[in-house]
C-alpha atoms as a PDB file:
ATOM      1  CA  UNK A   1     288.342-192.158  -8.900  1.00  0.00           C
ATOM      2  CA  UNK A   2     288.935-194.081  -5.758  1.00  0.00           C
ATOM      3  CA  UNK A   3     292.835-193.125  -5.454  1.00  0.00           C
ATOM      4  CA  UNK A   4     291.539-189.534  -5.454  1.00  0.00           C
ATOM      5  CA  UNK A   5     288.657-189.843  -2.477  1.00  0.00           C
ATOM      6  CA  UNK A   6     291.071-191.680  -0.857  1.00  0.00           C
ATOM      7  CA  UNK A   7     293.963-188.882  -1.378  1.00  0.00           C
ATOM      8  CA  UNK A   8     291.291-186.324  -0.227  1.00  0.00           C
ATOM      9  CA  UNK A   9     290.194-187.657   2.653  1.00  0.00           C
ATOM     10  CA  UNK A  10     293.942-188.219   3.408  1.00  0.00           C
ATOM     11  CA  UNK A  11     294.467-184.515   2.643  1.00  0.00           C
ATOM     12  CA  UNK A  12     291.842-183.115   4.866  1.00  0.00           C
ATOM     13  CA  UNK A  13     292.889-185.756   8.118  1.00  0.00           C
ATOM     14  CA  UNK A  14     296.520-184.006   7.995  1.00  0.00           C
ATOM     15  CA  UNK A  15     294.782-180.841   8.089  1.00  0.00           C
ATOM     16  CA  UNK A  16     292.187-181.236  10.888  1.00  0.00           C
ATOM     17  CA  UNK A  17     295.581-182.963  12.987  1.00  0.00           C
ATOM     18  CA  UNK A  18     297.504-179.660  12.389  1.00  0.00           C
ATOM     19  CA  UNK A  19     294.646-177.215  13.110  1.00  0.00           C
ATOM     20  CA  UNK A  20     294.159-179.535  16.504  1.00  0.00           C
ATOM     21  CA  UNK A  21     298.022-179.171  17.471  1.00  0.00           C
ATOM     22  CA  UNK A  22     296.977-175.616  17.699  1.00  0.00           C
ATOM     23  CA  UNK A  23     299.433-173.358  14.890  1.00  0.00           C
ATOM     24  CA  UNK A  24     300.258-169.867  15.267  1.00  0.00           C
ATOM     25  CA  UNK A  25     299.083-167.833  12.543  1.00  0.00           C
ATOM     26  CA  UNK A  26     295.247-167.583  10.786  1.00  0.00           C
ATOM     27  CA  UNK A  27     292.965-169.640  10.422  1.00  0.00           C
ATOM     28  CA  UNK A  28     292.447-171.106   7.089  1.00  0.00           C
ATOM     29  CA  UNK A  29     289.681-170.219   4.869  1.00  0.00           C
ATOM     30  CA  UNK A  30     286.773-173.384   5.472  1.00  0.00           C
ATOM     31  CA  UNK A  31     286.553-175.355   2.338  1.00  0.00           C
ATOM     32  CA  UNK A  32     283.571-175.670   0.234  1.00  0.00           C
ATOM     33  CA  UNK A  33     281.300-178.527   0.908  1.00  0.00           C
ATOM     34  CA  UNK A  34     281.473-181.679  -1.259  1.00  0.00           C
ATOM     35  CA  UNK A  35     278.967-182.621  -3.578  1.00  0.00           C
ATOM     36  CA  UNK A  36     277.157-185.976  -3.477  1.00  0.00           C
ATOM     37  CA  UNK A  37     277.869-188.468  -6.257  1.00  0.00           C
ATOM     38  CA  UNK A  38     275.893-189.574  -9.370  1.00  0.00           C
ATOM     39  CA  UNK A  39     274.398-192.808  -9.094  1.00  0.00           C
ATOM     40  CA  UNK A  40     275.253-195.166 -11.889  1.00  0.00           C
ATOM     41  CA  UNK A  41     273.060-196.369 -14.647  1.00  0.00           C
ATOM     42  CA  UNK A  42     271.496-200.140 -14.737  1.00  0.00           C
ATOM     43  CA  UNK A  43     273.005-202.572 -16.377  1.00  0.00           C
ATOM     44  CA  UNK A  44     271.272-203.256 -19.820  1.00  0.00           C
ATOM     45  CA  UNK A  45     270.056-206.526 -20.624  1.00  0.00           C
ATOM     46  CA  UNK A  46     272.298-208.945 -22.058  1.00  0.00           C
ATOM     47  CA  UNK A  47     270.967-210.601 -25.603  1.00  0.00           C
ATOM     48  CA  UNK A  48     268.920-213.958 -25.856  1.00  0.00           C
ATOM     49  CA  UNK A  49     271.758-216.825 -27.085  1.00  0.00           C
ATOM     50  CA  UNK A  50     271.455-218.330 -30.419  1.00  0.00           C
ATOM     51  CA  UNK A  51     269.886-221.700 -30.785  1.00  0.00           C
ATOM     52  CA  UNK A  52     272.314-224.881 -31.216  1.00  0.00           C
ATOM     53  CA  UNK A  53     272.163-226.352 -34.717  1.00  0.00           C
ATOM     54  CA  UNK A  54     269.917-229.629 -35.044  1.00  0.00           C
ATOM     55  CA  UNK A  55     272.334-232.737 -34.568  1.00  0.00           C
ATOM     56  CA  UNK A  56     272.879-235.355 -37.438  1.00  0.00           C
ATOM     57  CA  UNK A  57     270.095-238.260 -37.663  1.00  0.00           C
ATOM     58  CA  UNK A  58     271.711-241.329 -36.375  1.00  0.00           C
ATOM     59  CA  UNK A  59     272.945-244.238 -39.012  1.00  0.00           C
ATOM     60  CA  UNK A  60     270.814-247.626 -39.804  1.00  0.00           C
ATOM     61  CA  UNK A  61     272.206-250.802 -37.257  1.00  0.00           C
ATOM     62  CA  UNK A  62     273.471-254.009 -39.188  1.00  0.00           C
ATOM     63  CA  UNK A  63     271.146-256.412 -39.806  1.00  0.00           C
ATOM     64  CA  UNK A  64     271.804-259.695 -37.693  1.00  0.00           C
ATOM     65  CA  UNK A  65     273.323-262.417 -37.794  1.00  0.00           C
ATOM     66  CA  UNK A  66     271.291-265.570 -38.795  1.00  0.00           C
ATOM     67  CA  UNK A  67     271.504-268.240 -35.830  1.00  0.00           C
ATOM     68  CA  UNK A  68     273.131-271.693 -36.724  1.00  0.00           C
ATOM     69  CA  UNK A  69     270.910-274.511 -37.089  1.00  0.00           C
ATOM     70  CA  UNK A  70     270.610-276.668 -34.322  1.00  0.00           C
ATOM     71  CA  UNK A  71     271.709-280.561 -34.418  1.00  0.00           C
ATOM     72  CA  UNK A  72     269.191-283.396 -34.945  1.00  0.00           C
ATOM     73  CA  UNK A  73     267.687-284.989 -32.473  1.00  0.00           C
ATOM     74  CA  UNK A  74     268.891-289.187 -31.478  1.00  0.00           C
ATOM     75  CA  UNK A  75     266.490-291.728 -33.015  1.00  0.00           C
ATOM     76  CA  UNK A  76     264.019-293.021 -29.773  1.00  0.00           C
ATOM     77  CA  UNK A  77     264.548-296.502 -28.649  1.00  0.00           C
ATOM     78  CA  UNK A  78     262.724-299.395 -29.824  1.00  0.00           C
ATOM     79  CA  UNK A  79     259.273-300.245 -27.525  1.00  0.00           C
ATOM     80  CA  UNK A  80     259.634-303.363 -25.624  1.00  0.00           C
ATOM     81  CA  UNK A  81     257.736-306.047 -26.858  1.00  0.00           C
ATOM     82  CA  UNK A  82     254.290-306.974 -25.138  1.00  0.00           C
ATOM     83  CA  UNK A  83     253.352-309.822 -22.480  1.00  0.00           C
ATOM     84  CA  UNK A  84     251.554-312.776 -23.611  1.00  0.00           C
ATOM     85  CA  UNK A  85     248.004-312.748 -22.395  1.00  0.00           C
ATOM     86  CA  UNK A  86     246.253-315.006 -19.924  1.00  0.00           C
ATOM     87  CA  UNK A  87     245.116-318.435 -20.749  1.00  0.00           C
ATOM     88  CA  UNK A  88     241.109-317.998 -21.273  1.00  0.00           C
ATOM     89  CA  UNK A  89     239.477-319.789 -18.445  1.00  0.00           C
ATOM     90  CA  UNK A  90     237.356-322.975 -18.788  1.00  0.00           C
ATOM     91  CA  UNK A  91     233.492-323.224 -19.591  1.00  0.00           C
ATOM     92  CA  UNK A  92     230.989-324.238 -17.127  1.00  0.00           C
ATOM     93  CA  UNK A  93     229.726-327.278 -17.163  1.00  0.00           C
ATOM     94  CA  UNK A  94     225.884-327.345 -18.454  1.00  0.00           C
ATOM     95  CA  UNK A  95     222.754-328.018 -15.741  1.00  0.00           C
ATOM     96  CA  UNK A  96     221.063-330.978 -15.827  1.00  0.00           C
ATOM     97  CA  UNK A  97     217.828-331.198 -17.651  1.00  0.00           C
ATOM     98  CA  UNK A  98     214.621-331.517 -15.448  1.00  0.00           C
ATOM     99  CA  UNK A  99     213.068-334.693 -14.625  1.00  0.00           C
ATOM    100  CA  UNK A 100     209.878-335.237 -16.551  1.00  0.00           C
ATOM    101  CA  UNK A 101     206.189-334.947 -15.008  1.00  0.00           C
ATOM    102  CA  UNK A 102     204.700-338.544 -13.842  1.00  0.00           C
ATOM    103  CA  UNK A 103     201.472-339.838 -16.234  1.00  0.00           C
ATOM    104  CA  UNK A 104     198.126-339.592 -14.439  1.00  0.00           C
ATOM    105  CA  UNK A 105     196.597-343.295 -13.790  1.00  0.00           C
ATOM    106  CA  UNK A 106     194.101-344.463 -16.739  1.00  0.00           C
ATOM    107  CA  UNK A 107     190.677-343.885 -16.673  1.00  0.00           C
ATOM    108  CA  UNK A 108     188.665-347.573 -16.747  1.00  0.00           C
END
């Protein structure tokens, strides 16, 4: 469709150049007026897509490994062995008793 306008309007410049060069001889008979073209139709709407399939439900882990038992511990050291206590200090030495009241005189 395009190669034709294009061959047209191509057509018609050659002419209009040789009527403006001025030929001997008639004038040619004026040619009939081009129609307007059809507009095209819309586009129709393309189709929803189709849903992906559901995937595959993962697989169970492994179980873990056990841990290794630790070592045992050193035995402590023995406690050192205590001070001897402090001689106990010596015991006062008592009061002296109190001197006894003097006898009243006789009666005569």
């Amino acid at each position: 469709m395009k190669r034709m306008i294009f061959a047209v309007a191509l057509l018609a410049a050659l002419n209009v150049g040789c009527d403006m060069r001025g030929r001997d001889g008639a004038p040619g008979a004026t040619g009939a007026a081009g129609s307007s073209g059809s507009t095209g139709a819309s586009g129709s709407t393309g189709a929803d897509g189709v849903s992906g399939a559901q995937g595959v439900d993962g697989k169970t882990g492994a179980d873990g490994v056990n841990g290794r038992r630790g070592t045992s511990g050193t035995p402590g050291a023995d406690g050192a062995t205590g001070a001897t206590g402090a001689n106990g200090a010596n015991g006062a030495n008592g009061a002296n008793g109190a001197t006894g009241a003097a006898g009243q005189p006789a009666r005569q």
